[in-house]
Protein backbone atom coordinates (compact mmCIF):
# COMPACT_ATOMS: atom_id res chain seq x y z
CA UNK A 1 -1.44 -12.76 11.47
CA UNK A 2 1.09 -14.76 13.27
CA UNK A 3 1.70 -18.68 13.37
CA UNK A 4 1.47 -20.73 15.96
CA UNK A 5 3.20 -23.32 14.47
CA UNK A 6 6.25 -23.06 12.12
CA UNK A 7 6.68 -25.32 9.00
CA UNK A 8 9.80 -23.73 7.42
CA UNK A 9 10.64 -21.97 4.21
CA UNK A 10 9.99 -21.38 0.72
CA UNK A 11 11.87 -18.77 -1.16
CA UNK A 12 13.04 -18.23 2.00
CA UNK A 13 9.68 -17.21 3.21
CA UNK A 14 8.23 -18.06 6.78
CA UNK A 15 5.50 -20.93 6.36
CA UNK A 16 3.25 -21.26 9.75
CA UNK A 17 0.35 -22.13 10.64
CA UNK A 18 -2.43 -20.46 12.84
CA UNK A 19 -4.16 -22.31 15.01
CA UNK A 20 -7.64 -22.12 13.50
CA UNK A 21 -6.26 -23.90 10.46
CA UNK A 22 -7.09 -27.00 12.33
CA UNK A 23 -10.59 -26.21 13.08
CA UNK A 24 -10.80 -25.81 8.91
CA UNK A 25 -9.04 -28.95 8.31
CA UNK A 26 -11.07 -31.34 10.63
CA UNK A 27 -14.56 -29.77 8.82
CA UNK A 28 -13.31 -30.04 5.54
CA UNK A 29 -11.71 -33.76 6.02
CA UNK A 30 -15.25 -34.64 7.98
CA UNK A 31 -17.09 -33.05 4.94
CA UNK A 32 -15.37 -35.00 2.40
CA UNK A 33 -14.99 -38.32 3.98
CA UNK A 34 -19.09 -37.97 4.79
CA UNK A 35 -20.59 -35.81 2.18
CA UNK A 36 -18.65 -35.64 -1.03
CA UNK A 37 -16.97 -38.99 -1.26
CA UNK A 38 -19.76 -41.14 -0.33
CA UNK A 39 -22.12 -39.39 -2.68
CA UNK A 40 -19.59 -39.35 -5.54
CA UNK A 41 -17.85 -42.74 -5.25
CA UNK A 42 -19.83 -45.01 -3.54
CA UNK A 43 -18.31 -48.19 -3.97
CA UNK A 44 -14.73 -46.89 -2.18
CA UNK A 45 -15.32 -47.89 1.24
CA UNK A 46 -15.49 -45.81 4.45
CA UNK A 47 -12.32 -46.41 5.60
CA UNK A 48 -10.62 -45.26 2.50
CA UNK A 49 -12.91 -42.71 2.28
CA UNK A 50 -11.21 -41.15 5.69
CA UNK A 51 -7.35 -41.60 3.80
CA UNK A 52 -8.91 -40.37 0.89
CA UNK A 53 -10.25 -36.98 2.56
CA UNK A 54 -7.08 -36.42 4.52
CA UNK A 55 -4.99 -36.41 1.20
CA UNK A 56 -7.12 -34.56 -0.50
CA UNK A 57 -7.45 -32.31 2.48
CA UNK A 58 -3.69 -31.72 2.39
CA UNK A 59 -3.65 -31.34 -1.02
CA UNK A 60 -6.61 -28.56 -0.97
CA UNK A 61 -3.90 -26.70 1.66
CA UNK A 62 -1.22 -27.32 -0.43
CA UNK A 63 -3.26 -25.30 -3.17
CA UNK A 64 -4.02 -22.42 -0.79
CA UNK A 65 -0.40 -21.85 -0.06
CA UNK A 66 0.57 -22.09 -3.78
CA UNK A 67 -1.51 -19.39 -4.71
CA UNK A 68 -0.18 -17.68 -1.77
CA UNK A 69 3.25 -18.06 -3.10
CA UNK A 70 2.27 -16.73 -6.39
CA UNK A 71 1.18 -13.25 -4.81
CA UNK A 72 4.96 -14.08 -2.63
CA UNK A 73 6.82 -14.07 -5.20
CA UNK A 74 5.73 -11.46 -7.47
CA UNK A 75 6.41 -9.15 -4.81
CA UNK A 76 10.02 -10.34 -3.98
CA UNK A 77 10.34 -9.20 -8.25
CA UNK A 78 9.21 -6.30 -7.32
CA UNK A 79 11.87 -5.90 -3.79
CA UNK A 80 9.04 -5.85 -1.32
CA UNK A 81 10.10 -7.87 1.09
CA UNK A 82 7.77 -10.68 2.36
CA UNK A 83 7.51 -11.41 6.32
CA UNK A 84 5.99 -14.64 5.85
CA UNK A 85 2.95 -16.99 4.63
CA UNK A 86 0.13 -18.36 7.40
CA UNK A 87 -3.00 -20.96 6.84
CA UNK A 88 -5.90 -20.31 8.72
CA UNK A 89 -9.42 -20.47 8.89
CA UNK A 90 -10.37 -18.36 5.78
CA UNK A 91 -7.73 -19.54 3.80
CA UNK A 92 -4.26 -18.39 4.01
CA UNK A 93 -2.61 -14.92 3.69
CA UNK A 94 0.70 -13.65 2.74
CA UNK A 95 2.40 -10.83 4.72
CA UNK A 96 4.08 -8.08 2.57
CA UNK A 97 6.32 -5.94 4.46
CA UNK A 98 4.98 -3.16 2.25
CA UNK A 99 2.73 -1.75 -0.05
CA UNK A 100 3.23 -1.28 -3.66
CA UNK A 101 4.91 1.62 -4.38
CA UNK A 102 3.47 1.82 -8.02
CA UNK A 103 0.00 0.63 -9.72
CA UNK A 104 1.64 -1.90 -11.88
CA UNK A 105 3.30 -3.75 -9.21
CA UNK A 106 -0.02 -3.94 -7.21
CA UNK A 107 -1.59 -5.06 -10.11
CA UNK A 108 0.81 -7.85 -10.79
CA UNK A 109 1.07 -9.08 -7.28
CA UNK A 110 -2.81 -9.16 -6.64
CA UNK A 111 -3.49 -11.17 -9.80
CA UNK A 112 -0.81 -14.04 -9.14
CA UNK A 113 -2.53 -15.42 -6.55
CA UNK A 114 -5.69 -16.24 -8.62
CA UNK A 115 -3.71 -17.47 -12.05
CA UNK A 116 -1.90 -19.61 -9.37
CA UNK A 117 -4.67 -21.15 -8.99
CA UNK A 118 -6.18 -21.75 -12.35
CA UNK A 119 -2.68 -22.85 -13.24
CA UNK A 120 -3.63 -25.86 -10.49
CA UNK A 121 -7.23 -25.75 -11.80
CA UNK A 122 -5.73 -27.11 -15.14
CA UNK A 123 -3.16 -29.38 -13.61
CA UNK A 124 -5.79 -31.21 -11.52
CA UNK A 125 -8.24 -31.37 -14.34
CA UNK A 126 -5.70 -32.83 -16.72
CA UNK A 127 -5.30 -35.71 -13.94
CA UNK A 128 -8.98 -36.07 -13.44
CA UNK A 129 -8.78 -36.63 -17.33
CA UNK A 130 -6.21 -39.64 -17.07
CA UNK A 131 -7.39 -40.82 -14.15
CA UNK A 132 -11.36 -40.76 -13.52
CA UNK A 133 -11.61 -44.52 -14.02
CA UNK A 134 -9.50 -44.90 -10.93
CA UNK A 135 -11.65 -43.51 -8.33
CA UNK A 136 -9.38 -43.42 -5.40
CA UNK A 137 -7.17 -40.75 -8.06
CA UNK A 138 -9.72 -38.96 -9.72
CA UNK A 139 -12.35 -38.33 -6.45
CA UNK A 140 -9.17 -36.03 -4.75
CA UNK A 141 -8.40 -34.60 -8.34
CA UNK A 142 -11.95 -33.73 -9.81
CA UNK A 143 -12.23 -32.18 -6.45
CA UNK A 144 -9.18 -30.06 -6.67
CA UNK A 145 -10.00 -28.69 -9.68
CA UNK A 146 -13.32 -27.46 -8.72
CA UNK A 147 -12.03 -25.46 -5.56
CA UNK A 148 -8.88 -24.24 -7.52
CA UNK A 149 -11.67 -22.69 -9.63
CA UNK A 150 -13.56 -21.75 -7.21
CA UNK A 151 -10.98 -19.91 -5.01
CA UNK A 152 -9.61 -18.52 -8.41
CA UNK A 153 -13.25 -16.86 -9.41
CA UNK A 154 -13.94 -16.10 -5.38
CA UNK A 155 -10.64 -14.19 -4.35
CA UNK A 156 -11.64 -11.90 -7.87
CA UNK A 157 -14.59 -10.65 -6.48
CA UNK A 158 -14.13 -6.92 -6.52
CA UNK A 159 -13.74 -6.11 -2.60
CA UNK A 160 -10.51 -5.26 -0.80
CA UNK A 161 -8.96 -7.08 0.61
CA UNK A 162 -9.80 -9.94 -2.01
CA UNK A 163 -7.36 -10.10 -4.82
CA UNK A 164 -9.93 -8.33 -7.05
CA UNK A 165 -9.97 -5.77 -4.74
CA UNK A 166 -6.45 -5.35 -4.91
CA UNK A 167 -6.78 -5.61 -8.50
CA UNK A 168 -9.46 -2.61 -8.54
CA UNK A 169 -7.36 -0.65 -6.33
CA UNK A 170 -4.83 -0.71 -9.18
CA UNK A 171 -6.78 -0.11 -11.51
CA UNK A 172 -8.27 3.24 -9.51
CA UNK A 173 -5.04 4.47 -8.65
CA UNK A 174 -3.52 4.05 -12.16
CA UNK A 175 -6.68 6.06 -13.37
CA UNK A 176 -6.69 8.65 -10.71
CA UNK A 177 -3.06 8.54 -9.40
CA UNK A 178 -4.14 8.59 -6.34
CA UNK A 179 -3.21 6.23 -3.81
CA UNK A 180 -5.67 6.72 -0.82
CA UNK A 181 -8.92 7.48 -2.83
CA UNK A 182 -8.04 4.17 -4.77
CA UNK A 183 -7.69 2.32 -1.32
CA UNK A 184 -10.88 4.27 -0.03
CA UNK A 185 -12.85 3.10 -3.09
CA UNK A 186 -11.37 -0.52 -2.53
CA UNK A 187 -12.03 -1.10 1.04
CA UNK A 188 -15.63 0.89 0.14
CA UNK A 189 -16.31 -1.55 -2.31
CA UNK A 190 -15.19 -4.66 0.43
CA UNK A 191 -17.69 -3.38 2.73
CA UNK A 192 -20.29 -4.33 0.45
CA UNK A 193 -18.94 -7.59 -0.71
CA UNK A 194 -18.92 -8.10 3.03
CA UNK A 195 -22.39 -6.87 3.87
CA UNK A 196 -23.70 -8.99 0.76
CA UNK A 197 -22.06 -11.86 2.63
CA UNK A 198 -23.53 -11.46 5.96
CA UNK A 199 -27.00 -11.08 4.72
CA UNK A 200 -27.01 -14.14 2.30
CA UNK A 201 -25.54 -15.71 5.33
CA UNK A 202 -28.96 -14.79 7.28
CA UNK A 203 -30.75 -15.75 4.47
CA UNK A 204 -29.55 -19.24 4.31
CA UNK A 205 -30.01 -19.81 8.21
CA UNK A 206 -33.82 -18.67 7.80
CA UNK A 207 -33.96 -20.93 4.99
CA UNK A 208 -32.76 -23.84 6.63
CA UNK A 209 -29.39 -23.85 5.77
CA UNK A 210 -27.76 -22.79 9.21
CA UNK A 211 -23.91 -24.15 9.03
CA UNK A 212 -23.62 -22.61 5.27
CA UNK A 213 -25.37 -19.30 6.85
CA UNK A 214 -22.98 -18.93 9.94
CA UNK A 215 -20.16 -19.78 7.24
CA UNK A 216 -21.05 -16.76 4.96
CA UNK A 217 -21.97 -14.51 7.72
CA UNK A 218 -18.38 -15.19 9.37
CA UNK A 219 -16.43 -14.73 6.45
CA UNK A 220 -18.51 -11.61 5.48
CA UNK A 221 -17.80 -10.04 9.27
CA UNK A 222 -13.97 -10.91 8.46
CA UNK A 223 -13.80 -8.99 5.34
CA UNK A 224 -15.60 -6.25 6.68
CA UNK A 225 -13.34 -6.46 9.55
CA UNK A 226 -10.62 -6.28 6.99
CA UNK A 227 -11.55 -3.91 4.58
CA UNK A 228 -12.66 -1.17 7.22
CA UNK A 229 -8.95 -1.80 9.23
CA UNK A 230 -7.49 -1.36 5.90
CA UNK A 231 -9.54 2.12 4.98
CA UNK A 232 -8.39 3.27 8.46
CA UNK A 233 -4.70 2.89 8.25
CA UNK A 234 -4.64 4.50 4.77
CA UNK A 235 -6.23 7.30 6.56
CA UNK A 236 -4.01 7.35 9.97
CA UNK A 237 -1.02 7.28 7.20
CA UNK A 238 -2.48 10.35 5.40
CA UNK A 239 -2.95 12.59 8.64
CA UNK A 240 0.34 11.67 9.53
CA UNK A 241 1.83 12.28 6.38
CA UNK A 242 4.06 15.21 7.66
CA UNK A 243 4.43 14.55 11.32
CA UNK A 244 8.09 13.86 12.51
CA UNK A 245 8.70 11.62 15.69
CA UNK A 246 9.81 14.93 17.85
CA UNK A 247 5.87 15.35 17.60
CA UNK A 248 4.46 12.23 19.22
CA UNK A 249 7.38 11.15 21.28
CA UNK A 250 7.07 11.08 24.87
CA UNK A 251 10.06 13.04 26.81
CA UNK A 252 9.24 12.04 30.10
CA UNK A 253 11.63 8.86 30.84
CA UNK A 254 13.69 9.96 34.07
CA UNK A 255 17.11 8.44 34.88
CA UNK A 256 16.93 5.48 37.63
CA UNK A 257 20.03 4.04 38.83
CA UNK A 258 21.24 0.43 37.59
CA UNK A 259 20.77 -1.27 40.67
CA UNK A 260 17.46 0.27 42.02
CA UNK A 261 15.19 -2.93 42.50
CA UNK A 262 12.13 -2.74 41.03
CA UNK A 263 9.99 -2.43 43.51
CA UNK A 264 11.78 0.64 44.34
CA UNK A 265 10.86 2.10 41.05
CA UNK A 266 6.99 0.51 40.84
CA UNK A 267 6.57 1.98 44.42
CA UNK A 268 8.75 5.21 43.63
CA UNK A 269 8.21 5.78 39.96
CA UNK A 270 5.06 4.41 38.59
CA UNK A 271 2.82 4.35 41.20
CA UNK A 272 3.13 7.70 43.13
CA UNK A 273 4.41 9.81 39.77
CA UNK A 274 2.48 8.10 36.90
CA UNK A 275 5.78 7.23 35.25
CA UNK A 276 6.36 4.41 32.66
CA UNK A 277 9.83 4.80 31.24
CA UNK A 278 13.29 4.88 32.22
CA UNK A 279 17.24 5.10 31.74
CA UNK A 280 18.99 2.87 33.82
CA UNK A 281 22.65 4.79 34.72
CA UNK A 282 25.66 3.07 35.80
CA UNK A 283 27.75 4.28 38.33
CA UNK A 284 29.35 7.16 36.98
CA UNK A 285 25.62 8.58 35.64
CA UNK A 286 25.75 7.28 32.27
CA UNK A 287 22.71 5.87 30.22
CA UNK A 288 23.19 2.12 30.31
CA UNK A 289 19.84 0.84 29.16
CA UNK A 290 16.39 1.43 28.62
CA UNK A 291 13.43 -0.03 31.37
CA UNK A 292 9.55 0.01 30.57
CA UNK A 293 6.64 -1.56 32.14
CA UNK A 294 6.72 -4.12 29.78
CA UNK A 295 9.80 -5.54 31.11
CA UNK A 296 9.24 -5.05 34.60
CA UNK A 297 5.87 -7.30 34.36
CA UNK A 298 8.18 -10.19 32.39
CA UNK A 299 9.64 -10.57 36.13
CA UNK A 300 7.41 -12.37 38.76
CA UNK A 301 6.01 -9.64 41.53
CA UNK A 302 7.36 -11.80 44.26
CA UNK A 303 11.05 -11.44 43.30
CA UNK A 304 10.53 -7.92 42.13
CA UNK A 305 12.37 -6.75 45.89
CA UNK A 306 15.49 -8.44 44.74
CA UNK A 307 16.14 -7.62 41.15
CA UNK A 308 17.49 -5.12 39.65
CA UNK A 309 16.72 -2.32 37.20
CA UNK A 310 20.02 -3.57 35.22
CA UNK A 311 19.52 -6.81 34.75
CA UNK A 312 16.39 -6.89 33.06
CA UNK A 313 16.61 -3.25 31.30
CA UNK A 314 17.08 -3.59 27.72
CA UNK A 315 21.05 -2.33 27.03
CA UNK A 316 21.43 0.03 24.93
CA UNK A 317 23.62 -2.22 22.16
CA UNK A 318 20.04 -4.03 21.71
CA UNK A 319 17.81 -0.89 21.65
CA UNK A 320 15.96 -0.42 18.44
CA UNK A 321 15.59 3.69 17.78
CA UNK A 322 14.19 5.94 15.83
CA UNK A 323 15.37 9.70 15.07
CA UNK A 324 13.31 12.59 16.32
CA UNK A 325 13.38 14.16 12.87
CA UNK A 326 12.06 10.75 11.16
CA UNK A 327 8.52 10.58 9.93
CA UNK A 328 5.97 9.24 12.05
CA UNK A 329 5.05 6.70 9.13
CA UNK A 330 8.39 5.56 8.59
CA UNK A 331 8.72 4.96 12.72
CA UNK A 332 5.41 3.26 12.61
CA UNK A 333 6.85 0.95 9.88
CA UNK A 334 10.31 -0.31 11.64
CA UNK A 335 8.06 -0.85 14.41
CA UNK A 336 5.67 -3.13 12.20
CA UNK A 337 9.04 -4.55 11.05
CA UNK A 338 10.54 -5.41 14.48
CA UNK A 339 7.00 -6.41 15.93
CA UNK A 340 7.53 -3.76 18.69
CA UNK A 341 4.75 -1.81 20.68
CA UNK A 342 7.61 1.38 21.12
CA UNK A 343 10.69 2.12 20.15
CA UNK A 344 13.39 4.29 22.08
CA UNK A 345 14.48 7.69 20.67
CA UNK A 346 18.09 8.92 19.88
CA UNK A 347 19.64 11.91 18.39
CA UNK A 348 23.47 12.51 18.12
CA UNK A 349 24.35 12.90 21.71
CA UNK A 350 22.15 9.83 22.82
CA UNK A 351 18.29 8.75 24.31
CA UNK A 352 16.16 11.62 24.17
CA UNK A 353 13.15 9.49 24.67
CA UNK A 354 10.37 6.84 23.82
CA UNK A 355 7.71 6.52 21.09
CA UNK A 356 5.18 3.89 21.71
CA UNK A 357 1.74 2.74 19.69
CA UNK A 358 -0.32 5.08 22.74
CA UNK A 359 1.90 8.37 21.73
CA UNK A 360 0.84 8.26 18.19
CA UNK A 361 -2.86 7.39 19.23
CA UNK A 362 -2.58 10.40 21.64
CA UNK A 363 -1.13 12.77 18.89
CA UNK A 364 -3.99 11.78 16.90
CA UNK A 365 -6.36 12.43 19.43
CA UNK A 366 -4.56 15.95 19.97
CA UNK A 367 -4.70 16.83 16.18
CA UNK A 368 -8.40 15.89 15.74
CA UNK A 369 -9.09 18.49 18.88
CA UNK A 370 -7.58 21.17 16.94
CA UNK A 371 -9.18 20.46 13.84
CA UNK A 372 -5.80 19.76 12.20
């Protein structure tokens, strides 16, 4: 998930924030300042209520991203790299620029999240103990220590991709040392966490209870979302467990010359022959740069008649490539890495072609045909 807005670093870890963290923030400050405050410590006025349930409201973030940090930095221990942390709606989420490559590390990396927060679950409730006869200190930390609990005992709840499903994914593949029936059982086992979700969810709108219903209906269609997108991918990886690049690559970029406009090519080249991809050539016919659709719409139509192929190809000192004899995994990977929908292709004498997200969808497509 990507931020919208950047914070900085921990660790030297990305901290952003999505944009529906502020939806989050303004129901959980409005719940406070009107629900839980009042009703708990009635004799701190309204207006400090509001200060009160913005702190505390901060504070409650502040936990989130701790416990995100814990799962962070057990996985730098272990040298997975980490592309960066992000609050939003359901929480927050850490982005690991891998998977565990062993059952222990997954283990150890699922459960730090949750003992980071019990760690804070403590913390607060030692404050609430030295400070509940102050009631603007011990209304932000009796609450803290509740969710810290609470997000503790909810993210072990046995479904990918909670922490506990994580954690039973670990456990599964340690048992059966295998990695994609231990994700299969995982995400399996999120489905139903999810579905048990959405259904108390409908349950507690026919009872009456219509914001908590739509709450617990969303998050259960996220982690369904979540858990089957995770089953899939472990399954895409496994059928293309094998495959090199020179499978799924597409061969068809033609040369264009540098300073062919691009109009000349849309009219030319994509229009009347279907094609998508090209090496721009200098003068003297050699490969200068790569063009795709993708840059050619980053230039207004209007001035398309007057610029040219060169100056908005992408030169081939900035090209990120692949090999042909690389595995399709490890190309889908860099791509991940570099945030790229296709990457160009390169053997020892130069571009051979392009590989985008559609090839490996297509060679899919192809394999299922033929029952491979």
């Amino acid at each position: 998930m990507n931020s919208n807005i950047k914070l900085g670093k921990i660790m030297g870890i990305p901290i952003g924030i999505h944009a529906s963290w502020f939806l989050i923030f303004f129901l959980i400050t409005w719940s406070l300042a009107t629900g839980y405050l009042p009703q708990e410590y009635p004799k701190i006025s309204s207006s400090i209520n509001l200060i009160v349930a913005v702190i505390t409201s901060v504070l409650f973030f502040g936990s989130v991203l701790f416990h995100e940090l814990g799962h962070s930095a057990v996985a730098l221990r272990n040298q997975i790299p980490v592309k960066g942390i992000t609050l939003f709606i359901f929480g927050g989420v850490a982005q690991i620029g891998r998977e565990p490559s062993t059952p222990g590390a997954e283990f150890r990396i699922a459960i730090a999240g949750p003992l980071a927060s019990l760690f804070l679950a403590g913390l607060f409730g030692g404050l609430y103990l030295l400070d509940q006869q102050i009631p603007y200190l011990s209304a932000p930390s009796l609450y803290l220590m509740r969710i810290n609990l609470i997000l503790a005992l909810f993210n072990m709840i046995p479904g990918f991709p909670l922490d506990g499903g994580r954690v039973l994914r670990a456990i599964v593949w340690k048992l059966s040392g295998n990695f994609v029936r231990a994700t299969q059982i995982a995400s399996a086992s999120g489905q139903v966490v999810a579905f048990g979700f959405i259904a108390l969810g409908i349950f507690s709108v026919f009872s009456g209870q219509l914001m908590n219903g739509l709450w617990l209906a969303f998050i259960g269609w996220f982690l369904q979302n979540a858990a089957a997108s995770t089953a899939y991918q472990v399954n895409m990886q496994e059928r293309l467990r094998g495959s090199t690049v020179a499978q799924a690559m597409s061969r068809d970029c033609t040369q264009v010359p540098g300073l062919m406009t691009l109009n000349q090519i849309v009219q030319e080249r994509v229009l009347s022959q279907g094609q998508h991809c090209f090496f721009v050539t200098d003068f003297s016919g050699a490969k200068i740069g790569v063009l795709t659709l993708q840059d050619i719409t980053r230039v207004p139509q209007l001035q398309w008649r007057y610029t040219a192929a060169q100056t908005v190809m992408t030169p081939l000192h900035r090209l990120v490539t692949v090999e042909p004899d690389m595995e399709l995994i490890a190309a889908l990977k860099k791509m991940d890495d570099e945030n790229l929908s296709e990457v160009s292709v390169a053997d020892q004498y130069g571009l051979v072609g392009m590989l985008s997200r559609d090839n490996v969808v297509r060679y899919l497509k192809l394999r299922s045909h033929l029952k491979m």
